[in-house]
N, C-alpha and C. Protein backbone atom coordinates (compact mmCIF):
# COMPACT_ATOMS: atom_id res chain seq x y z
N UNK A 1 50.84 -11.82 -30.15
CA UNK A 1 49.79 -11.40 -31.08
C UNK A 1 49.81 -12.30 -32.29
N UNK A 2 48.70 -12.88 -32.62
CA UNK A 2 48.35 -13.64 -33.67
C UNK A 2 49.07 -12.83 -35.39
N UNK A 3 49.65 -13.21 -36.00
CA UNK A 3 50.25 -12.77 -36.80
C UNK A 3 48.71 -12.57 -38.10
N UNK A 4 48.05 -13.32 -37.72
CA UNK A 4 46.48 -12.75 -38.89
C UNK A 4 45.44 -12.34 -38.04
N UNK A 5 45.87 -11.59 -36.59
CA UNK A 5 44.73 -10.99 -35.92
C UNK A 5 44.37 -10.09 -36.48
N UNK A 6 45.81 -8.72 -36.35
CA UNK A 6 46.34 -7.71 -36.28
C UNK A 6 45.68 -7.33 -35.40
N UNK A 7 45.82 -5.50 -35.09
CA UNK A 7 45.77 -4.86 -33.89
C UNK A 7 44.99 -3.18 -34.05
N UNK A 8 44.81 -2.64 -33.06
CA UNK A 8 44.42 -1.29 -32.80
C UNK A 8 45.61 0.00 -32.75
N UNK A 9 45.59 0.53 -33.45
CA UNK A 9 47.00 1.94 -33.47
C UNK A 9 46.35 3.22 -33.04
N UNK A 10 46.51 3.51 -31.85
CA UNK A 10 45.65 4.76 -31.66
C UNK A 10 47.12 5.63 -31.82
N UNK A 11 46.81 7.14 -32.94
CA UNK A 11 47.33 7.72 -33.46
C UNK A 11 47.08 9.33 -33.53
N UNK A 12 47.64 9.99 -33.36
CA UNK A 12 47.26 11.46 -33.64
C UNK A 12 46.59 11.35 -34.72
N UNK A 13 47.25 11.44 -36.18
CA UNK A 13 46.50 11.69 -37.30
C UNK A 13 46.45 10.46 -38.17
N UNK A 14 45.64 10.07 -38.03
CA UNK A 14 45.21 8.63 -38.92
C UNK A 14 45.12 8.64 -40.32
N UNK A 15 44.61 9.55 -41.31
CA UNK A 15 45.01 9.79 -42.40
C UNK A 15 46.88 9.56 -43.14
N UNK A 16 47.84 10.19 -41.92
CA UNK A 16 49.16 10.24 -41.94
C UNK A 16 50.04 9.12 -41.42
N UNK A 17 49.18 8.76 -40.81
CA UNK A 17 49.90 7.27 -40.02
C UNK A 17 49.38 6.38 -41.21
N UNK A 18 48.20 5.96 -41.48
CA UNK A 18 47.85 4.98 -42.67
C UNK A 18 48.43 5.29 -44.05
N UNK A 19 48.82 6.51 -44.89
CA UNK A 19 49.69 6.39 -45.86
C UNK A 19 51.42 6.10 -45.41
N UNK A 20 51.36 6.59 -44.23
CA UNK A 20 53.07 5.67 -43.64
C UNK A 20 52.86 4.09 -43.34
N UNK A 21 52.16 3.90 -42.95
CA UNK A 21 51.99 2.15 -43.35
C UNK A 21 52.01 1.56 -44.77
N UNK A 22 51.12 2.07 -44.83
CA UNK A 22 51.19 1.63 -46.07
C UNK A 22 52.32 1.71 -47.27
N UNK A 23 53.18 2.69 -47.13
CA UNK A 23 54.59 2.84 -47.43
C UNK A 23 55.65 1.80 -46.94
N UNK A 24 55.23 1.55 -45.73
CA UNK A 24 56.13 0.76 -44.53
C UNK A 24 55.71 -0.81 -45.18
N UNK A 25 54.30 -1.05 -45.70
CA UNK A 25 53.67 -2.15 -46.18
C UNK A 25 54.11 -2.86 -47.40
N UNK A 26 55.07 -1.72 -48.35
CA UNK A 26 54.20 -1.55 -49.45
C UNK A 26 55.19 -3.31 -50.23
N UNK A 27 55.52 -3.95 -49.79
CA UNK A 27 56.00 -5.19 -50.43
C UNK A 27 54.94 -6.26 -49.81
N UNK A 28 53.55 -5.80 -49.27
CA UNK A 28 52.65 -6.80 -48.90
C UNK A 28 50.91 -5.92 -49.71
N UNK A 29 50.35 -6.28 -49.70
CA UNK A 29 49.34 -6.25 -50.56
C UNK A 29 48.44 -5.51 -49.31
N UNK A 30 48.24 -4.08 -49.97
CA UNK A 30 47.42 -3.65 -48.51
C UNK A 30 46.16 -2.74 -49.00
N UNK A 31 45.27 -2.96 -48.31
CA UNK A 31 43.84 -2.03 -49.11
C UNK A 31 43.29 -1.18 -47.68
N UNK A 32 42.91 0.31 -48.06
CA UNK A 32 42.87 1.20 -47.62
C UNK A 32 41.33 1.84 -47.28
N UNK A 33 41.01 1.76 -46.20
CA UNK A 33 39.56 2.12 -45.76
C UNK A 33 39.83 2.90 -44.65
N UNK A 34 40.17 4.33 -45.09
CA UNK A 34 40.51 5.12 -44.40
C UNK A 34 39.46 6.54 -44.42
N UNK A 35 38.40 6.74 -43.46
CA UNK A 35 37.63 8.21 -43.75
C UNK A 35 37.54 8.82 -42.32
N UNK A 36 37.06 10.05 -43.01
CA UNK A 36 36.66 11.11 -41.94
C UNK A 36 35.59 10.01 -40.53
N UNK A 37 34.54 9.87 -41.42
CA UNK A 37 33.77 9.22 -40.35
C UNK A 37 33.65 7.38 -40.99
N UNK A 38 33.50 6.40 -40.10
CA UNK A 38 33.59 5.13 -40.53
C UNK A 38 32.07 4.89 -40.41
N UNK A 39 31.28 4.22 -41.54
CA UNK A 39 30.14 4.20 -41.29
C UNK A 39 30.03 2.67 -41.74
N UNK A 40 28.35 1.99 -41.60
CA UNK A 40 28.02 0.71 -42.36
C UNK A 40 28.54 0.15 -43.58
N UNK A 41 28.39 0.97 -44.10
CA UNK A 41 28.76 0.79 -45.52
C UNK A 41 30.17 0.43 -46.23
N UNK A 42 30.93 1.08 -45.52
CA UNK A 42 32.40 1.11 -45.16
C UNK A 42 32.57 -0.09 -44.30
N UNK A 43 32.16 -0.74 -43.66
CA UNK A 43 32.57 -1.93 -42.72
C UNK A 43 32.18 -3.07 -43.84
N UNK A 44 31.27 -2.94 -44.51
CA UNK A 44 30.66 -3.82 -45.30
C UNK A 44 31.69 -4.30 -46.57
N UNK A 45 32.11 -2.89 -47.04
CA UNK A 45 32.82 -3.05 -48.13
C UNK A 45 34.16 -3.45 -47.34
N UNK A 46 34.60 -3.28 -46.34
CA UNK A 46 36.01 -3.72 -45.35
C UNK A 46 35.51 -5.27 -45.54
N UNK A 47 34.34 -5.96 -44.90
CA UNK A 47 34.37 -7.45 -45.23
C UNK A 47 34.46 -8.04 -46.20
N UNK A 48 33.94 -7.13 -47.28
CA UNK A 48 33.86 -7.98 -48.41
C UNK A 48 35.23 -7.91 -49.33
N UNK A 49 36.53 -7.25 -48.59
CA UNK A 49 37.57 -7.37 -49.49
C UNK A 49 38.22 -8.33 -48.36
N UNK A 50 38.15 -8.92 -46.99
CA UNK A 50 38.79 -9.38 -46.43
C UNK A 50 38.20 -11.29 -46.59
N UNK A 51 37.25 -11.02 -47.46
CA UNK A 51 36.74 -12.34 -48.06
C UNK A 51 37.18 -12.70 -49.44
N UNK A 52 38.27 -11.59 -49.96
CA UNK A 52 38.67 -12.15 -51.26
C UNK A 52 40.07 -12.99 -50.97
N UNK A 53 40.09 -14.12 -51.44
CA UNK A 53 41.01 -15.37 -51.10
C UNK A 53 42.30 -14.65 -51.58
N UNK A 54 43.47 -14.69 -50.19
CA UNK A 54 44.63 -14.13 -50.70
C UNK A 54 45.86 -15.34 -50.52
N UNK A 55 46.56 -15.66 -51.29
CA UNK A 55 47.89 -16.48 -51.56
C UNK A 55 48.63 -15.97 -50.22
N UNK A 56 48.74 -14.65 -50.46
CA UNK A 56 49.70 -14.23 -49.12
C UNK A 56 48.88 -13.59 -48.30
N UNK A 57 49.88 -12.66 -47.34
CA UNK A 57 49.07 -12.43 -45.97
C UNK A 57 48.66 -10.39 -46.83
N UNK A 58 47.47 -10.44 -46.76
CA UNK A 58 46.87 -9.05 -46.94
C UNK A 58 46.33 -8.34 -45.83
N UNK A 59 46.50 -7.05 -46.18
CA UNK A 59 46.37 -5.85 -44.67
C UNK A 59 45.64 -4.82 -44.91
N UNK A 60 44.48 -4.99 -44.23
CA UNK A 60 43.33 -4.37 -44.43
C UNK A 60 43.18 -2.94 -43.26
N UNK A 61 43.38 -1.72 -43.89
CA UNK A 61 43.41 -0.50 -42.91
C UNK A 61 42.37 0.03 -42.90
N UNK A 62 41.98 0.04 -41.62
CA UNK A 62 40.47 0.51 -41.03
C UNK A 62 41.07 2.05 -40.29
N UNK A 63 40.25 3.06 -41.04
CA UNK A 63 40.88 4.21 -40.01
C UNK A 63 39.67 5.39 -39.82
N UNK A 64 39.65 6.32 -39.08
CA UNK A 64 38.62 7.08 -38.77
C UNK A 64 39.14 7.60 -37.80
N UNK A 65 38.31 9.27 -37.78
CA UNK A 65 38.33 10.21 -36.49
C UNK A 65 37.18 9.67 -35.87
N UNK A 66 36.16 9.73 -36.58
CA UNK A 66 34.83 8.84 -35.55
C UNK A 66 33.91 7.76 -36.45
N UNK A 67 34.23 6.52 -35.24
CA UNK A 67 33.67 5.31 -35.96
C UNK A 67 32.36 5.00 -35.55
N UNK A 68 31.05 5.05 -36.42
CA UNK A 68 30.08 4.58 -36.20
C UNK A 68 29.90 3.57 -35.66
N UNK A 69 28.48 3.51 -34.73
CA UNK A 69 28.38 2.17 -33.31
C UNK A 69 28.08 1.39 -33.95
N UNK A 70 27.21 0.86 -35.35
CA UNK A 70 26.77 0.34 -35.79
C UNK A 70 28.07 -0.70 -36.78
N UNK A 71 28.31 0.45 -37.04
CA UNK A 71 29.95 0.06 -38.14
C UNK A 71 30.75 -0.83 -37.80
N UNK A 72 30.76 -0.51 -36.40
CA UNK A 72 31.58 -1.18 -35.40
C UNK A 72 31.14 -2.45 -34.99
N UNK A 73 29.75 -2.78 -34.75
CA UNK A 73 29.33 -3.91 -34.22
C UNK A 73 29.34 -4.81 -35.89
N UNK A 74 29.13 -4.02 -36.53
CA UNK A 74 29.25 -5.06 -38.33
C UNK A 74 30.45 -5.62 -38.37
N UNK A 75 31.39 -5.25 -37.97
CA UNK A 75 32.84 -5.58 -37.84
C UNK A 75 33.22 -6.88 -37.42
N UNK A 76 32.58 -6.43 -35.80
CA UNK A 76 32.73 -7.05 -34.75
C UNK A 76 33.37 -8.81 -35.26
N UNK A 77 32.45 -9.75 -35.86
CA UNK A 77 33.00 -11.28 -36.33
C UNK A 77 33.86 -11.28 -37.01
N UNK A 78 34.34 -10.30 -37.92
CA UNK A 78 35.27 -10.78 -38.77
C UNK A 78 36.41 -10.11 -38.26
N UNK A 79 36.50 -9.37 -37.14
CA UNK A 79 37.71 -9.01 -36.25
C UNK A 79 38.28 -10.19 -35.41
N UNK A 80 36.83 -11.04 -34.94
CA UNK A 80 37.30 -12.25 -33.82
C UNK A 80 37.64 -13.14 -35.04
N UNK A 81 37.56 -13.73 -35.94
CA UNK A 81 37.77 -15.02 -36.54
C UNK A 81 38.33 -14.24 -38.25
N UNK A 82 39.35 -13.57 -38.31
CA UNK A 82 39.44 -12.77 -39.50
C UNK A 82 39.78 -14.85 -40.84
N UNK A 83 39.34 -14.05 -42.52
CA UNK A 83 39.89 -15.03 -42.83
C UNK A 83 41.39 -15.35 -43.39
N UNK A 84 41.64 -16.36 -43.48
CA UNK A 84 43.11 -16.99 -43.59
C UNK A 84 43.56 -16.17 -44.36
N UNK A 85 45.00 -15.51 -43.90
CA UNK A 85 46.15 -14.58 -44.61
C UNK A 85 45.50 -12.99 -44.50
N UNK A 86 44.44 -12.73 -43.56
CA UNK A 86 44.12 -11.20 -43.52
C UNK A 86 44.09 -10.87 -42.38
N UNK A 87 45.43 -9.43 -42.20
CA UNK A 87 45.71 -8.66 -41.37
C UNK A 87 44.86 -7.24 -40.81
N UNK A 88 44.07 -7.03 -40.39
CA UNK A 88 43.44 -5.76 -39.70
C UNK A 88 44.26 -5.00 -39.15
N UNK A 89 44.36 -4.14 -39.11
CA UNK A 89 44.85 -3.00 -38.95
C UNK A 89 43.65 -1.54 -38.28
N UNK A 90 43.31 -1.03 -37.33
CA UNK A 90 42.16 -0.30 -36.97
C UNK A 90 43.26 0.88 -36.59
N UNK A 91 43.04 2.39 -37.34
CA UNK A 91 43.50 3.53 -36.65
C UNK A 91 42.53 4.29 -36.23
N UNK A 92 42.89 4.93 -34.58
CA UNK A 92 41.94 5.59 -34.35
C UNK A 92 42.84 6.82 -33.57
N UNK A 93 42.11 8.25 -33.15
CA UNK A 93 42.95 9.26 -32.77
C UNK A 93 42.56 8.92 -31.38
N UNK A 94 42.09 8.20 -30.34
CA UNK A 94 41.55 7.78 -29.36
C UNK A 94 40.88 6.10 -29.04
N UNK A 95 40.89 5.54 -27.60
CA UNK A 95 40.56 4.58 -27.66
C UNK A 95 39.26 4.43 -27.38
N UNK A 96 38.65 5.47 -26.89
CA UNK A 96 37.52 6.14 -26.41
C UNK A 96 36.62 5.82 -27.89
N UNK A 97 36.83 6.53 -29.32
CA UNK A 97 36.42 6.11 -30.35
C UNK A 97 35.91 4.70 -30.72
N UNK A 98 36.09 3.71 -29.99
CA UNK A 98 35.78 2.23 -30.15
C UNK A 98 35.22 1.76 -29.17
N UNK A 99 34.42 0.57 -29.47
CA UNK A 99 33.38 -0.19 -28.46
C UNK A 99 34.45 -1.22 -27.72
N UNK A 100 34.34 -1.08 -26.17
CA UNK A 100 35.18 -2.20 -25.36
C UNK A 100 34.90 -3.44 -26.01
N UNK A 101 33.83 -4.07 -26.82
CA UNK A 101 33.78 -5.22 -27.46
C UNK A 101 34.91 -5.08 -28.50
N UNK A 102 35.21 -4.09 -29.42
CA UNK A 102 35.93 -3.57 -30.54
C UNK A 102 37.47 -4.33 -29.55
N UNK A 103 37.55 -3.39 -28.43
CA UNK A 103 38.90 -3.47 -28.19
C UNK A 103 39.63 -4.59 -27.61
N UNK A 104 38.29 -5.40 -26.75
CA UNK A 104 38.82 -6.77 -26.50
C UNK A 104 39.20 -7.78 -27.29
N UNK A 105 39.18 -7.79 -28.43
CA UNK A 105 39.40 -8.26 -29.87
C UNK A 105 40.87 -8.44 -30.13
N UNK A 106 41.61 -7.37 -30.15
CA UNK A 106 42.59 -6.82 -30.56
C UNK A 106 43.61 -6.15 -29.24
N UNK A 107 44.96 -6.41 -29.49
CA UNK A 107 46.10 -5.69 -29.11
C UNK A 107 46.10 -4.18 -29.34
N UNK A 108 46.06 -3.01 -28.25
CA UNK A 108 45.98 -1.92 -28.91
C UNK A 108 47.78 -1.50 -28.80
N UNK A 109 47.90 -0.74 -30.09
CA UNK A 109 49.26 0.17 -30.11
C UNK A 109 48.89 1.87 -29.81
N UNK A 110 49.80 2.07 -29.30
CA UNK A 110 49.22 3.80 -29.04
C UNK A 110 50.98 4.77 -29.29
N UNK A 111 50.47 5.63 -29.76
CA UNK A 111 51.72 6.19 -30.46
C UNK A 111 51.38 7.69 -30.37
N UNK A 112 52.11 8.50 -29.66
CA UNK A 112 52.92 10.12 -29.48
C UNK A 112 51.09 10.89 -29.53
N UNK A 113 49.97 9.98 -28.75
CA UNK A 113 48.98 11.15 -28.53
C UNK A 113 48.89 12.29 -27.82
N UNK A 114 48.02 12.96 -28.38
CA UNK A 114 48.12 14.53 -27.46
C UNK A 114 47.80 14.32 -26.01
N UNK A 115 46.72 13.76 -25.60
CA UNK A 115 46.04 13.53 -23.93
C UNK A 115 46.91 12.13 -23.34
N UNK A 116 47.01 12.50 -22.12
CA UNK A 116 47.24 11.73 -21.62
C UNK A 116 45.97 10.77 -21.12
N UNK A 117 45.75 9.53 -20.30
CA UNK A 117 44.51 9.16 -19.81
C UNK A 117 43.74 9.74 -18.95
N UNK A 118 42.54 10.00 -19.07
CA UNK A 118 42.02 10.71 -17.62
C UNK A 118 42.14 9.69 -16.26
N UNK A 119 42.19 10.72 -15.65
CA UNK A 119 42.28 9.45 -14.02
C UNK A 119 41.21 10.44 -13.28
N UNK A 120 40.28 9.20 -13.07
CA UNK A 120 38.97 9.34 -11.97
C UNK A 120 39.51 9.20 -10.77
N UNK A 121 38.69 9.89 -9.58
CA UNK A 121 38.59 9.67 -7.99
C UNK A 121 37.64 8.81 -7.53
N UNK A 122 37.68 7.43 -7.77
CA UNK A 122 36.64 6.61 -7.75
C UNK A 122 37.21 4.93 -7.83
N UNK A 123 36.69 4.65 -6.89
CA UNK A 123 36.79 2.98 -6.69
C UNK A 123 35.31 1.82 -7.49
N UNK A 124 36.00 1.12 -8.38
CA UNK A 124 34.72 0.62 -8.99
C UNK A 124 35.23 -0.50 -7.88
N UNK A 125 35.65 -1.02 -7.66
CA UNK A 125 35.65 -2.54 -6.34
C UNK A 125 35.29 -2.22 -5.06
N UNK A 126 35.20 -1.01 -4.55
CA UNK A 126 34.38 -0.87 -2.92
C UNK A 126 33.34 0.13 -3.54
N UNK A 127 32.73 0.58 -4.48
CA UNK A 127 31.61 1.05 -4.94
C UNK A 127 30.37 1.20 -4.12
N UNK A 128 29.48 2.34 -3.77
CA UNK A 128 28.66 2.42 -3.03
C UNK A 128 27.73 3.03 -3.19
N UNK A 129 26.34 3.47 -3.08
CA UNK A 129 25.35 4.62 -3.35
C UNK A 129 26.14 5.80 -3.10
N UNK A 130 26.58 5.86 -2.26
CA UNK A 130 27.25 7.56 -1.89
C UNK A 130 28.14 7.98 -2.59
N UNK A 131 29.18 6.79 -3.26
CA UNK A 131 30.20 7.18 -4.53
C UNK A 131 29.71 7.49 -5.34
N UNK A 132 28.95 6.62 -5.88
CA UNK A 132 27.81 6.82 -7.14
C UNK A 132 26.88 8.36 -7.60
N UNK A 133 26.52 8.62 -6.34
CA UNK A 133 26.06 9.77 -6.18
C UNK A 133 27.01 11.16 -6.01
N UNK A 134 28.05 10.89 -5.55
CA UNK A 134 29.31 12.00 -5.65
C UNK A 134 29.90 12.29 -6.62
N UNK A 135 29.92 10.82 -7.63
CA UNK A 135 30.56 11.03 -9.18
C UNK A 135 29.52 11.92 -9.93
N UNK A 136 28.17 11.25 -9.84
CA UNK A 136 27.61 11.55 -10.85
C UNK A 136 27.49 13.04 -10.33
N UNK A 137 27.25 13.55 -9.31
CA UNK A 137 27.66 15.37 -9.06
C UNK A 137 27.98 15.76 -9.75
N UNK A 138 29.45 15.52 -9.28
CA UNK A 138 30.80 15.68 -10.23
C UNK A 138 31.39 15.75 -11.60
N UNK A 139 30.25 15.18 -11.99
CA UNK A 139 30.73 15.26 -13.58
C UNK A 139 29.13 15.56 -14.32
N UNK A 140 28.49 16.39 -13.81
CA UNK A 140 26.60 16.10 -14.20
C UNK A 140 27.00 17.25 -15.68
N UNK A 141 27.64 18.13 -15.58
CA UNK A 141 27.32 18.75 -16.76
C UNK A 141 28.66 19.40 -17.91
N UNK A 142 29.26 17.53 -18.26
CA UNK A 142 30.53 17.33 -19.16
C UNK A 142 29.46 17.34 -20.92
N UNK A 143 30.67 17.81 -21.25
CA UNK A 143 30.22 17.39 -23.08
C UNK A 143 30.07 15.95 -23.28
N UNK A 144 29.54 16.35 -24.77
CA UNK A 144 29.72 14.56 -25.12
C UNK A 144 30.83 14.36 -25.22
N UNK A 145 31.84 14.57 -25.96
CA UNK A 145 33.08 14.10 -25.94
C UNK A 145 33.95 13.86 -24.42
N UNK A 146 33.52 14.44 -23.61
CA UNK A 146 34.45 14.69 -22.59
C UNK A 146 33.43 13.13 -21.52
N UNK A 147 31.96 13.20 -21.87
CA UNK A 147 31.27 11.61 -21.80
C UNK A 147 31.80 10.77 -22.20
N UNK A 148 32.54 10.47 -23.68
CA UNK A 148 33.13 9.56 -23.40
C UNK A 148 34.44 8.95 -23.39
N UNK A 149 35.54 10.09 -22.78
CA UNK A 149 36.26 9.85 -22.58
C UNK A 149 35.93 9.29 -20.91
N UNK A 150 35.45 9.47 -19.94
CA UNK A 150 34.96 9.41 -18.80
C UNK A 150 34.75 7.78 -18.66
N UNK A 151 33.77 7.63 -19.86
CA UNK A 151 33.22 6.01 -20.11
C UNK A 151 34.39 4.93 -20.30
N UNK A 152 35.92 5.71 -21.08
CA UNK A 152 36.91 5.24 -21.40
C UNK A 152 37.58 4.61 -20.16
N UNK A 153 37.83 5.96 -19.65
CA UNK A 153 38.37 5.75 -18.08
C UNK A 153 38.18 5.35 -17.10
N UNK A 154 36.28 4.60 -17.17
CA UNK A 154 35.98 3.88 -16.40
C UNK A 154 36.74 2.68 -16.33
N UNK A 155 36.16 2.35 -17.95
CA UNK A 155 36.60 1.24 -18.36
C UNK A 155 37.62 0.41 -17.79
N UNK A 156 38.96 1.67 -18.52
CA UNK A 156 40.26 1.16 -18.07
C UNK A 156 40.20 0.94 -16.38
N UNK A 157 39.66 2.16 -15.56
CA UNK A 157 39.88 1.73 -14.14
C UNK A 157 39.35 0.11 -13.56
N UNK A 158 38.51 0.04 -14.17
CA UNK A 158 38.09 -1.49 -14.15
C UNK A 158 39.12 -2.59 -14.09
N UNK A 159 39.63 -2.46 -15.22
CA UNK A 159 40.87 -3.22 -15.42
C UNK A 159 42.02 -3.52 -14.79
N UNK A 160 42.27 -1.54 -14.36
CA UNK A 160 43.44 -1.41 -13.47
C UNK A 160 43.35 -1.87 -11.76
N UNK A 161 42.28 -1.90 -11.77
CA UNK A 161 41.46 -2.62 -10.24
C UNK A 161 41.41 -3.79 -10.13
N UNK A 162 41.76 -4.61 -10.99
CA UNK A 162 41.70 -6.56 -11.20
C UNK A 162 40.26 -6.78 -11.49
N UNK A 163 39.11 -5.94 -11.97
CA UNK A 163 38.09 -6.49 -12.24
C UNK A 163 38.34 -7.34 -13.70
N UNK A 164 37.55 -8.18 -13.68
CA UNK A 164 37.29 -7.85 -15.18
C UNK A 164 36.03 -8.65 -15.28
N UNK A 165 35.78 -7.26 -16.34
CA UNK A 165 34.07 -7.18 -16.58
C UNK A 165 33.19 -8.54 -17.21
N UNK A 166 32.36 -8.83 -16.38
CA UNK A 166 31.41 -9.44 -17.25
C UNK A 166 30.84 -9.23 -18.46
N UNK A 167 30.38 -10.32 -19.25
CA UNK A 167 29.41 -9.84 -20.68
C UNK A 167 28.74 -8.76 -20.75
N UNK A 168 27.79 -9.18 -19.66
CA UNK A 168 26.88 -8.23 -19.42
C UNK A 168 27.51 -6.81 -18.60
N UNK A 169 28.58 -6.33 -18.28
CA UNK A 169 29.14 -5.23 -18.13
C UNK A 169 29.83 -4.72 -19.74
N UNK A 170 30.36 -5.88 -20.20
CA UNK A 170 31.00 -5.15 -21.53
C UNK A 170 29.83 -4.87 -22.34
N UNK A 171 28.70 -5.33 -22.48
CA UNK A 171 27.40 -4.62 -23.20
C UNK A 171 26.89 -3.80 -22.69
N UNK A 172 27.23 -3.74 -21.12
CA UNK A 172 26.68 -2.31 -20.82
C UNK A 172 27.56 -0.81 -21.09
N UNK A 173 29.00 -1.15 -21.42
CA UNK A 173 30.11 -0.49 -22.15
C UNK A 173 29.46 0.54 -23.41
N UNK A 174 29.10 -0.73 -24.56
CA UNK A 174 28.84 -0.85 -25.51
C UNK A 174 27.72 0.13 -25.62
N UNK A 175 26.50 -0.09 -25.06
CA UNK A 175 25.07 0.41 -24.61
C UNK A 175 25.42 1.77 -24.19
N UNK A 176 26.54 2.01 -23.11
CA UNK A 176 26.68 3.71 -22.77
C UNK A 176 27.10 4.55 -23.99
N UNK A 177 27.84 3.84 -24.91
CA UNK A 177 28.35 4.56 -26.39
C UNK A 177 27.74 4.98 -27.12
N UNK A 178 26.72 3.56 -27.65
CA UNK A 178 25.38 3.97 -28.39
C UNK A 178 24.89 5.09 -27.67
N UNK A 179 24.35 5.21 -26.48
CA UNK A 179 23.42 6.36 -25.46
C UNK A 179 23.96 7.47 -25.88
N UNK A 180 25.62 7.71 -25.31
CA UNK A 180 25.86 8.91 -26.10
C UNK A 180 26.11 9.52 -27.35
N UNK A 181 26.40 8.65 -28.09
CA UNK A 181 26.01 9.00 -29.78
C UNK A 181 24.74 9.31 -30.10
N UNK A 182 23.70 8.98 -29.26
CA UNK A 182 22.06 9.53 -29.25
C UNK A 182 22.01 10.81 -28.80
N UNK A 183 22.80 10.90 -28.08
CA UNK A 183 22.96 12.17 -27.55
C UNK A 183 22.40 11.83 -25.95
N UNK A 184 22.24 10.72 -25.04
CA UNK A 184 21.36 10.93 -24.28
C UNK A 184 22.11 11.53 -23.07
N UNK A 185 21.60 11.89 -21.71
CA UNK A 185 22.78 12.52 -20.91
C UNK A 185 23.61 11.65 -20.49
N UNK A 186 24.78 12.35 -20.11
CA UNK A 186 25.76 11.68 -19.39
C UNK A 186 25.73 11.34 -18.37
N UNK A 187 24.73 12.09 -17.31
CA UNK A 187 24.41 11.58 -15.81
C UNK A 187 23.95 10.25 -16.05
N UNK A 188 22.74 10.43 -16.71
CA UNK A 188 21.83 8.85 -17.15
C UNK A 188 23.20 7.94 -17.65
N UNK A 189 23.87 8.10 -18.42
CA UNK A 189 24.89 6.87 -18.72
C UNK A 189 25.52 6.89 -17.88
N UNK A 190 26.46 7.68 -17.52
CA UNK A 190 27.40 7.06 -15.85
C UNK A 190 26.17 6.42 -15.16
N UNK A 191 25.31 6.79 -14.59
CA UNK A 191 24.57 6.39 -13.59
C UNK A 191 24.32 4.99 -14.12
N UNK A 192 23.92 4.51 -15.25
CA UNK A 192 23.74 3.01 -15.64
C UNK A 192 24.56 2.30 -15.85
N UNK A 193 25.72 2.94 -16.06
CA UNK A 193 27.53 1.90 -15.94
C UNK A 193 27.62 1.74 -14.40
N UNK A 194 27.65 2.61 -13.51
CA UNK A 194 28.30 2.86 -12.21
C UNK A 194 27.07 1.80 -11.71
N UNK A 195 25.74 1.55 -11.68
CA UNK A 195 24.90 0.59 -11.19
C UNK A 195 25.07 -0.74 -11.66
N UNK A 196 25.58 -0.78 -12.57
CA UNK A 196 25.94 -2.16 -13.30
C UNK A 196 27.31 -2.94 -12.45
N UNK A 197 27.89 -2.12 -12.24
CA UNK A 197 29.56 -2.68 -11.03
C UNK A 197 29.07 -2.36 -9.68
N UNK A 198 28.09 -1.86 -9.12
CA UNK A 198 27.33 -1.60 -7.70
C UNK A 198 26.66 -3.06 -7.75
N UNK A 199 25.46 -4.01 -8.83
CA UNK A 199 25.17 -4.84 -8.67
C UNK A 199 26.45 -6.10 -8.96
N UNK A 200 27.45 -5.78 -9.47
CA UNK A 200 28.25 -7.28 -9.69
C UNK A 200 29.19 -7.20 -8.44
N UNK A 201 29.47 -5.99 -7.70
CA UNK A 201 29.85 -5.87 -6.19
C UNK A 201 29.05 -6.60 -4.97
C-alpha cells in the first residue's frame, strides 16, 4: 500500500474508531470529516483541505454511516491521484456503503463487524436466463438495505470467481447504487447487474 494512498476501515462505529485514530495519529497532523451522513459539500470541503500544501505527511478522515452517491463520485480523483504528503483514511460501518469505483481505489481494512458476508446461490461465470430468473424470484421482495448488501455480494462473488469486471460492469455497480438510493426496485437492479455478466459471458 502506497504510504500517501491510504485505505478503507470498515468499522462498527465510525464516530469511535475515528477519535481512536486520531489519538493513535495524534503526533501527525490529522483533520476530521466525520458525519452522520457524507454529503457534496463535505467531499468538497475534504478536497479543499487535502489541497493545502503540507511539509509532512497529513491524514485526512472521511467517515459516515451513509455516504452520498454523488459525494462519492466528487471524491472519486483525488482518491486515485491524492496530493503529495496526504493520507485518506475512509470509515465506513459496511462495504456495501461505497461505490465499487470508491473501493477499487483503495486497500480495504475491516475490523470486529457485526455481519458476516452474505453468500449467494449463484454462479456469475456459467450464468444463464434460468439463473437469472431464479435469483431474481428469490430475492423479488428484499429492503433497500438488504438491496444493497445483495449488490455487495454480487460484487465480491465476481471477484471470488476470477472475474474481473469490466468498466462498463464497474459502472454498472455504480448505476445499481445510485438506482437504489432512488429508491428504484431491486428486481429492476439485480435484473440489470445479472444481464450485464449474462452479456460479458
Amino acid at each position: 500500500m502506497s504510504p500517501h494512498r491510504g485505505y478503507i476501515l470498515v468499522c462498527e462505529n465510525v464516530e469511535e474508531r475515528a477519535a481512536k485514530l486520531q489519538e493513535e495519529l495524534r503526533s501527525k497532523r490529522v483533520v476530521n470529516f466525520v458525519k452522520e451522513k457524507f454529503l457534496v459539500e463535505d467531499a468538497k470541503a475534504a478536497i479543499a483541505e487535502a489541497y493545502i500544501s503540507e511539509e509532512e505527511e497529513k491524514y485526512i478522515l472521511i467517515g459516515a454511516e451513509e455516504f452520498n452517491v454523488y459525494a462519492q463520485n466528487t471524491l472519486l480523483k483525488i482518491l486515485e491521484e491524492p496530493p503529495k504528503n496526504i493520507v485518506f483514511i475512509l470509515l465506513s460501518p459496511s462495504k456495501s456503503t461505497l461505490l465499487p469505483t470508491i473501493r477499487s481505489r483503495m486497500p480495504i481494512q475491516k475490523e470486529g463487524t457485526k455481519k458476516g458476508d452474505l453468500e449467494l446461490d449463484i454462479s456469475l461465470k456459467t450464468l444463464d436466463l434460468q439463473a437469472v430468473f431464479e435469483f431474481l424470484s428469490k430475492h423479488k421482495n428484499v429492503t433497500k438495505s438488504e438491496a444493497k448488501e445483495i449488490v455487495e455480494a454480487l460484487y465480491k462473488k465476481a471477484l471470488t470467481e476470477g472475474l474481473q469486471p469490466s468498466g462498463a460492469i464497474l459502472e454498472n455497480f455504480d448505476t445499481a447504487y445510485r438506482l437504489l438510493e432512488l429508491n428504484s426496485r431491486a428486481s429492476v437492479v439485480f435484473s440489470f447487474l445479472l444481464m450485464g455478466f449474462l452479456h460479458e459471458n
